[in-house]
C-alpha atoms as a PDB file:
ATOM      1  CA  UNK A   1     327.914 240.532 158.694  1.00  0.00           C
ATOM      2  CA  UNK A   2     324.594 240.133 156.452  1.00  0.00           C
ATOM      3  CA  UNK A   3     321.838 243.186 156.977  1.00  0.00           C
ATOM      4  CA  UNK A   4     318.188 241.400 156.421  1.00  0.00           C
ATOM      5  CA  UNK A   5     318.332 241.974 152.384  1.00  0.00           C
ATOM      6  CA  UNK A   6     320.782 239.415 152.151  1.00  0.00           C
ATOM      7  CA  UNK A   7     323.740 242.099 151.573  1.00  0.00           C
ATOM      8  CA  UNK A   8     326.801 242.135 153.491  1.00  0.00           C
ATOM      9  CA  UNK A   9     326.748 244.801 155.944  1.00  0.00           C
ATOM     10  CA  UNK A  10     330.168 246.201 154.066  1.00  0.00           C
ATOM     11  CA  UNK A  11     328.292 245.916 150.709  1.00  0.00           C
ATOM     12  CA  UNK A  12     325.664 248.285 151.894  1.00  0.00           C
ATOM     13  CA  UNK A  13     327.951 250.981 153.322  1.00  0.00           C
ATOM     14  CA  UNK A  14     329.431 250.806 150.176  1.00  0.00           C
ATOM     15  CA  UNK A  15     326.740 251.278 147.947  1.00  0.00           C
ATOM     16  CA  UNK A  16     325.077 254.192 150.621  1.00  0.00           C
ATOM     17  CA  UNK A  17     328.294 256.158 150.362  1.00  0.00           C
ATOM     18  CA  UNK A  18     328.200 255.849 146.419  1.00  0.00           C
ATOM     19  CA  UNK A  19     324.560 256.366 146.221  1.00  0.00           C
ATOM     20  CA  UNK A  20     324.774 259.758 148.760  1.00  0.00           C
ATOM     21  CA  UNK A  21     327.668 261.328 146.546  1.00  0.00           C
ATOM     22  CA  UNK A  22     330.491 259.515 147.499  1.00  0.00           C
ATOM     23  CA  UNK A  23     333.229 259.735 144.587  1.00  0.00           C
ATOM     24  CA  UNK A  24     335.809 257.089 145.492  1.00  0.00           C
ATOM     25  CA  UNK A  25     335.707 255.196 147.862  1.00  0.00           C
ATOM     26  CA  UNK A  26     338.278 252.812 150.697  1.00  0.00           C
ATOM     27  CA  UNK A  27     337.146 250.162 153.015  1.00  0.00           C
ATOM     28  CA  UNK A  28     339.306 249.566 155.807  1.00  0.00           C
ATOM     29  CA  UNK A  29     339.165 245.526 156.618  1.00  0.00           C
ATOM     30  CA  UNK A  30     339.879 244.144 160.011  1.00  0.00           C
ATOM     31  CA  UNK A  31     338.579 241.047 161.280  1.00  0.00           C
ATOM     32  CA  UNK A  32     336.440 239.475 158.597  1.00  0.00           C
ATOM     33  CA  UNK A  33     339.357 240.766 155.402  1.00  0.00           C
ATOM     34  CA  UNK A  34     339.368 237.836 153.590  1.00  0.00           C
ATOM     35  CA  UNK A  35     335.872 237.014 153.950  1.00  0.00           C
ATOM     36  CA  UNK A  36     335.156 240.533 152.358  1.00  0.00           C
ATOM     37  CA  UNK A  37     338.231 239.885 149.985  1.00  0.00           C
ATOM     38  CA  UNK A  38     336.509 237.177 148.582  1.00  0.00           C
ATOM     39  CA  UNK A  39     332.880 237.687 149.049  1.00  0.00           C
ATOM     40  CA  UNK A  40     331.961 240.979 148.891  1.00  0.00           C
ATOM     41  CA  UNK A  41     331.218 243.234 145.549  1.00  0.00           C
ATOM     42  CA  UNK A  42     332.416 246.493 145.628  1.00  0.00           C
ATOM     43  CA  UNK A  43     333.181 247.657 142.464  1.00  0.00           C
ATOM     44  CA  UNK A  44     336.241 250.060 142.740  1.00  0.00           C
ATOM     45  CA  UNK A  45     336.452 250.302 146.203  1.00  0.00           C
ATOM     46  CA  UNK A  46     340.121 250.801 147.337  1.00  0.00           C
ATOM     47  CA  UNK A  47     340.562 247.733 150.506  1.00  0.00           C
ATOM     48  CA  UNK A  48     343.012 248.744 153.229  1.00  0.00           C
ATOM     49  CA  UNK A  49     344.091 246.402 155.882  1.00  0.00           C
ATOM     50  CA  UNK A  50     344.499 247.302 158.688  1.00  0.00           C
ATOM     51  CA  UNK A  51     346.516 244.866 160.715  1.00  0.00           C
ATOM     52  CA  UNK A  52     346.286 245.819 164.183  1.00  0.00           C
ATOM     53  CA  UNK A  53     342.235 245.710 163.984  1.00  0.00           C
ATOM     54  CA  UNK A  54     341.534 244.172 167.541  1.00  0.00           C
ATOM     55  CA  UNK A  55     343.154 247.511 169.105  1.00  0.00           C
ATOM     56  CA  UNK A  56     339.322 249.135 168.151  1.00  0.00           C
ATOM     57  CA  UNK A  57     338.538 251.397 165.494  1.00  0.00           C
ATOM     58  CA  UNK A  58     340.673 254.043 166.302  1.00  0.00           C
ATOM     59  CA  UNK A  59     343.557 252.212 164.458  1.00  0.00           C
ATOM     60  CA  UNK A  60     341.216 251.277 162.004  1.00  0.00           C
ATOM     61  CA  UNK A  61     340.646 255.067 161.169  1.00  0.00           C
ATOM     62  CA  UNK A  62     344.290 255.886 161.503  1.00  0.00           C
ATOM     63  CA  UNK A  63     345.147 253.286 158.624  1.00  0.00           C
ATOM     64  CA  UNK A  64     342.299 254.781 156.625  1.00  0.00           C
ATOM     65  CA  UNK A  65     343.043 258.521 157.402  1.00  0.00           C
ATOM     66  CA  UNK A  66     346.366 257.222 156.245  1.00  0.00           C
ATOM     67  CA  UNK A  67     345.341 255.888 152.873  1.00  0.00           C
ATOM     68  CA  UNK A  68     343.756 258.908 152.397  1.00  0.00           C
ATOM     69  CA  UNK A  69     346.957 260.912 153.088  1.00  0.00           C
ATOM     70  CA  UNK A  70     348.366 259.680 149.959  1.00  0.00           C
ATOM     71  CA  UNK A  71     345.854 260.691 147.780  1.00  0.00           C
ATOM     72  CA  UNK A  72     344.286 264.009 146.678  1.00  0.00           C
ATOM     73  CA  UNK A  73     341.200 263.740 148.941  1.00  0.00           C
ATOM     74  CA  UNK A  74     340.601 266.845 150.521  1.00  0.00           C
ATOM     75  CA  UNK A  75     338.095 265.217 152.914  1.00  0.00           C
ATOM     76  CA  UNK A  76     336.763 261.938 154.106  1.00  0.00           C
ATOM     77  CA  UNK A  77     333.346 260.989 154.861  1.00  0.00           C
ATOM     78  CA  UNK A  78     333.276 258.279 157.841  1.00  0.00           C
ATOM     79  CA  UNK A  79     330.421 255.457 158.159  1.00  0.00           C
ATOM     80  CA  UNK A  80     330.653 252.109 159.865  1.00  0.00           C
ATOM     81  CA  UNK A  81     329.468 249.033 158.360  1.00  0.00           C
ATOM     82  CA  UNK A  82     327.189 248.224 161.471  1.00  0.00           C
ATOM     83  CA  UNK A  83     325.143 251.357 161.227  1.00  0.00           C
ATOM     84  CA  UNK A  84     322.847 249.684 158.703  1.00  0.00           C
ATOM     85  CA  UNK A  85     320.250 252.280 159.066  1.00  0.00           C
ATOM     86  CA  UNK A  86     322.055 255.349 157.978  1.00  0.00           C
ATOM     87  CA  UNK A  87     321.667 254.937 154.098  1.00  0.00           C
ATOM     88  CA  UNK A  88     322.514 257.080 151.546  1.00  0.00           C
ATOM     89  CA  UNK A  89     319.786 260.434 152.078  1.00  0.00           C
ATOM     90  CA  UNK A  90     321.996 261.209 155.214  1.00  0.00           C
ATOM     91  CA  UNK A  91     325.500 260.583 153.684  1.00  0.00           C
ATOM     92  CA  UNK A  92     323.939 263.378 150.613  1.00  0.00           C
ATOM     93  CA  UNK A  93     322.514 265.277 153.349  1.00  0.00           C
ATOM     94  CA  UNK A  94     326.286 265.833 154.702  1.00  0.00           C
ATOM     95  CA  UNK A  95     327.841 266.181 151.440  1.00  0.00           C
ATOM     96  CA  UNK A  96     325.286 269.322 150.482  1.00  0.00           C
ATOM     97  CA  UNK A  97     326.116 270.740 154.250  1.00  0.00           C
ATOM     98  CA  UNK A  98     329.998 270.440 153.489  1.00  0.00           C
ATOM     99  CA  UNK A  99     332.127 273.669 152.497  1.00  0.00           C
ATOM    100  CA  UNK A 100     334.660 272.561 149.873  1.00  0.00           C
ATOM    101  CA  UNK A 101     337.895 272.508 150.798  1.00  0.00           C
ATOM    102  CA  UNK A 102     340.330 270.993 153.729  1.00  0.00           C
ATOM    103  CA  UNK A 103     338.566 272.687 156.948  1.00  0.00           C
ATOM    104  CA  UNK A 104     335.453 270.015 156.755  1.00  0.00           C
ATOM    105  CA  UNK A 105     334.370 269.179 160.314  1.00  0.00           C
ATOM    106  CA  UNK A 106     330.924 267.509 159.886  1.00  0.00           C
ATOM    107  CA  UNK A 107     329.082 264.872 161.972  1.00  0.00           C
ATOM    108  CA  UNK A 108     325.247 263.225 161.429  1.00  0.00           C
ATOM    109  CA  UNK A 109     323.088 264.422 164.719  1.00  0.00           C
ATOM    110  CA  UNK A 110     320.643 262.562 166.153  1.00  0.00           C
ATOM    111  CA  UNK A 111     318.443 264.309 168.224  1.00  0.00           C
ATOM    112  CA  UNK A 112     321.431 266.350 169.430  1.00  0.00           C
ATOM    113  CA  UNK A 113     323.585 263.772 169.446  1.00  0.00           C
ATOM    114  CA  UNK A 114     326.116 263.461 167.291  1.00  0.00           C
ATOM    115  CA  UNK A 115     327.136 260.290 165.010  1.00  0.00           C
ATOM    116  CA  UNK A 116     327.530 258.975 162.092  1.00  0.00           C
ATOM    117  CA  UNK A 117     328.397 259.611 158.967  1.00  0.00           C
ATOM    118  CA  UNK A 118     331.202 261.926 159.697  1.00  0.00           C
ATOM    119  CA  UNK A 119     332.954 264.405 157.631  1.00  0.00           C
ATOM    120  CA  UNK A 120     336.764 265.364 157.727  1.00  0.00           C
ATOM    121  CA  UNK A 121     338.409 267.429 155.862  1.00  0.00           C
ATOM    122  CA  UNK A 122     341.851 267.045 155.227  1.00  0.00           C
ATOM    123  CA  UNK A 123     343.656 269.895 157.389  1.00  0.00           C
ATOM    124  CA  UNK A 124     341.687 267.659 160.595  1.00  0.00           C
ATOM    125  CA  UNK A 125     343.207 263.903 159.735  1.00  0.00           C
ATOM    126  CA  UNK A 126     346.247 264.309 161.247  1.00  0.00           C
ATOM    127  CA  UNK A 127     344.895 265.945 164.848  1.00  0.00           C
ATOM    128  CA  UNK A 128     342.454 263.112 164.412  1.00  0.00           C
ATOM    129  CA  UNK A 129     344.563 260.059 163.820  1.00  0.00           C
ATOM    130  CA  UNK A 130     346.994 261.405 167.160  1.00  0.00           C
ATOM    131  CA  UNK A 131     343.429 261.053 168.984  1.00  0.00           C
ATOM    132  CA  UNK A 132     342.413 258.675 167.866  1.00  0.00           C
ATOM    133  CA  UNK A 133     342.565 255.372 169.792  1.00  0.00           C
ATOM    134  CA  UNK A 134     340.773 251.939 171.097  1.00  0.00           C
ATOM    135  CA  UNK A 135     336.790 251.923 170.310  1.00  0.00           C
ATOM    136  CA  UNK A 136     337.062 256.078 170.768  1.00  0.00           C
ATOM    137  CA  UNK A 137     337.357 257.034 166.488  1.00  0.00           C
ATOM    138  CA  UNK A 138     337.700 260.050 166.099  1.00  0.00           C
ATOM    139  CA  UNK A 139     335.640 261.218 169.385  1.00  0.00           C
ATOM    140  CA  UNK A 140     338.030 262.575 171.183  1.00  0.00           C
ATOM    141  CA  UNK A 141     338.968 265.022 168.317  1.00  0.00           C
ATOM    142  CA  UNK A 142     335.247 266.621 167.969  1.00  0.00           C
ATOM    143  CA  UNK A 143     335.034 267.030 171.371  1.00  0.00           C
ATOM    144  CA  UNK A 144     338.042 268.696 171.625  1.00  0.00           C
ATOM    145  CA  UNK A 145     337.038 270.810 168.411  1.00  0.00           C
ATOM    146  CA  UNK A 146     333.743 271.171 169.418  1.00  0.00           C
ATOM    147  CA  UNK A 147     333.300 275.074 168.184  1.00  0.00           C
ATOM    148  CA  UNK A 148     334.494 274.106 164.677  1.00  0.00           C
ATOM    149  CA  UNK A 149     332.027 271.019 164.299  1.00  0.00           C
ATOM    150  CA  UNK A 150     328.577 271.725 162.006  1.00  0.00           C
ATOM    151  CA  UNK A 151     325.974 269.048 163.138  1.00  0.00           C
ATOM    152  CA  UNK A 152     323.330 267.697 160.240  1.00  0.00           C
ATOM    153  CA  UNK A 153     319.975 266.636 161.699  1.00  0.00           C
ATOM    154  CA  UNK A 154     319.926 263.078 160.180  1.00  0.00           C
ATOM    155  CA  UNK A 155     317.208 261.983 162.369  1.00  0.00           C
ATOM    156  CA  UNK A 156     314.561 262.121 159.966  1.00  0.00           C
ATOM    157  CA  UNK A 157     315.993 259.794 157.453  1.00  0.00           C
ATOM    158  CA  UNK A 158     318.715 257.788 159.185  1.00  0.00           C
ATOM    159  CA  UNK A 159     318.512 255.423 161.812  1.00  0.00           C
ATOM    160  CA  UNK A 160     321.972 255.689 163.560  1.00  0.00           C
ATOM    161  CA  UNK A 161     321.509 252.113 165.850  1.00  0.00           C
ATOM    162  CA  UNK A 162     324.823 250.458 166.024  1.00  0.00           C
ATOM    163  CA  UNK A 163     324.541 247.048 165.432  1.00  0.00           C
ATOM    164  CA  UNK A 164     327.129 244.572 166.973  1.00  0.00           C
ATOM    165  CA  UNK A 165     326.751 241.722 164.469  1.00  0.00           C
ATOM    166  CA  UNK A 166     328.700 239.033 165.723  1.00  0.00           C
ATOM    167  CA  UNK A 167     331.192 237.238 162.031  1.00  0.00           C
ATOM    168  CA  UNK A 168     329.157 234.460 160.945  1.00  0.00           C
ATOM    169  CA  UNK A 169     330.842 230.772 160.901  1.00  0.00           C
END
C-alpha cells in the first residue's frame, strides 16, 4: 500500500489527480477502508465504500460511477491506486484532450495500448456500470465503443505498470 516515497499508494493517486486538474475528487475504498480511513491524508476527498470489493473492480467502479450520479459531474476521470507511475502530466494530458461536456470517452495509450487514466463522461456511466464486472472495469464498454474512444499517448510521461501490492500487516 506504500509507493517507495513513503506515501500511501491512495495518497499519491490523490494528489496526481489534484495536481493534473482534477477538481473534486472520490476514492472508492475496498479492502484496506479503514486503514485509509484512518491513515491516509486526503484533504477533501469524498470516500465511498464499496462493500462488495472482493467481486473485482468492476463493482468498485459501479459504486463510484454511482457516487458520481448524484452529483453534477459531467465526467469522471478513472486511475487506480496501483498504477504508481502514471502521475499527474498524464492525468493533465487527458484533461486538455477532453471536449467539455457528457460525451467524454478518453483512455491513456501506451504504445497503442490503451490504459489508464480514463475519462468518462457522464452520458457513458450508465452503459459502463451494466458492463462493468469482476477485474474487467470498464473494458468491456471501450471495446464495445471502440469508434467513440480518443486515445492520449501517455507513454512519454507515464509509466502505466500495474503494481499488485499485497496490504501490509
Amino acid at each position: 500500500m506504500r509507493h517507495e516515497d513513503g506515501r500511501l499508494l491512495v495518497e499519491r493517486a490523490v494528489a496526481n489527480l489534484r495536481d493534473g486538474g482534477c477538481t473534486r475528487i472520490w476514492v472508492v475504498l475496498g479492502a484496506e477502508a479503514g486503514r485509509v480511513r484512518d491513515e491516509a491524508v486526503l484533504g477533501d476527498a469524498e470516500l465511498v465504500e464499496n462493500p462488495v470489493w472482493k467481486s473485482g473492480m468492476g463493482s468498485s467502479l459501479r459504486v463510484g460511477l454511482a457516487a458520481l450520479a448524484e452529483t453534477d459531474a459531467v465526467a469522471a476521470a478513472v486511475l487506480l491506486v496501483d498504477t504508481p507511475g502514471i502521475g499527474a502530466d498524464a492525468v493533465r494530458r487527458l484533461l486538455d484532450a477532453a471536449p467539455d461536456g457528457p460525451s467524454a470517452l478518453l483512455t491513456a495509450t501506451y504504445k497503442g495500448k490503451r490504459g489508464h487514466p480514463v475519462i468518462l463522461g457522464r452520458d457513458h456511466w450508465s452503459g459502463v456500470s451494466t458492463l462493468a464486472t469482476a477485474d474487467v472495469g470498464a473494458r468491456a464498454y471501450l471495446v464495445a465503443h471502440a469508434d467513440q474512444v480518443q486515445g492520449v499517448p501517455c507513454e512519454d510521461i507515464a509509466d502505466d505498470t500495474d503494481v499488485d501490492v499485497p496490504p501490509e500487516e
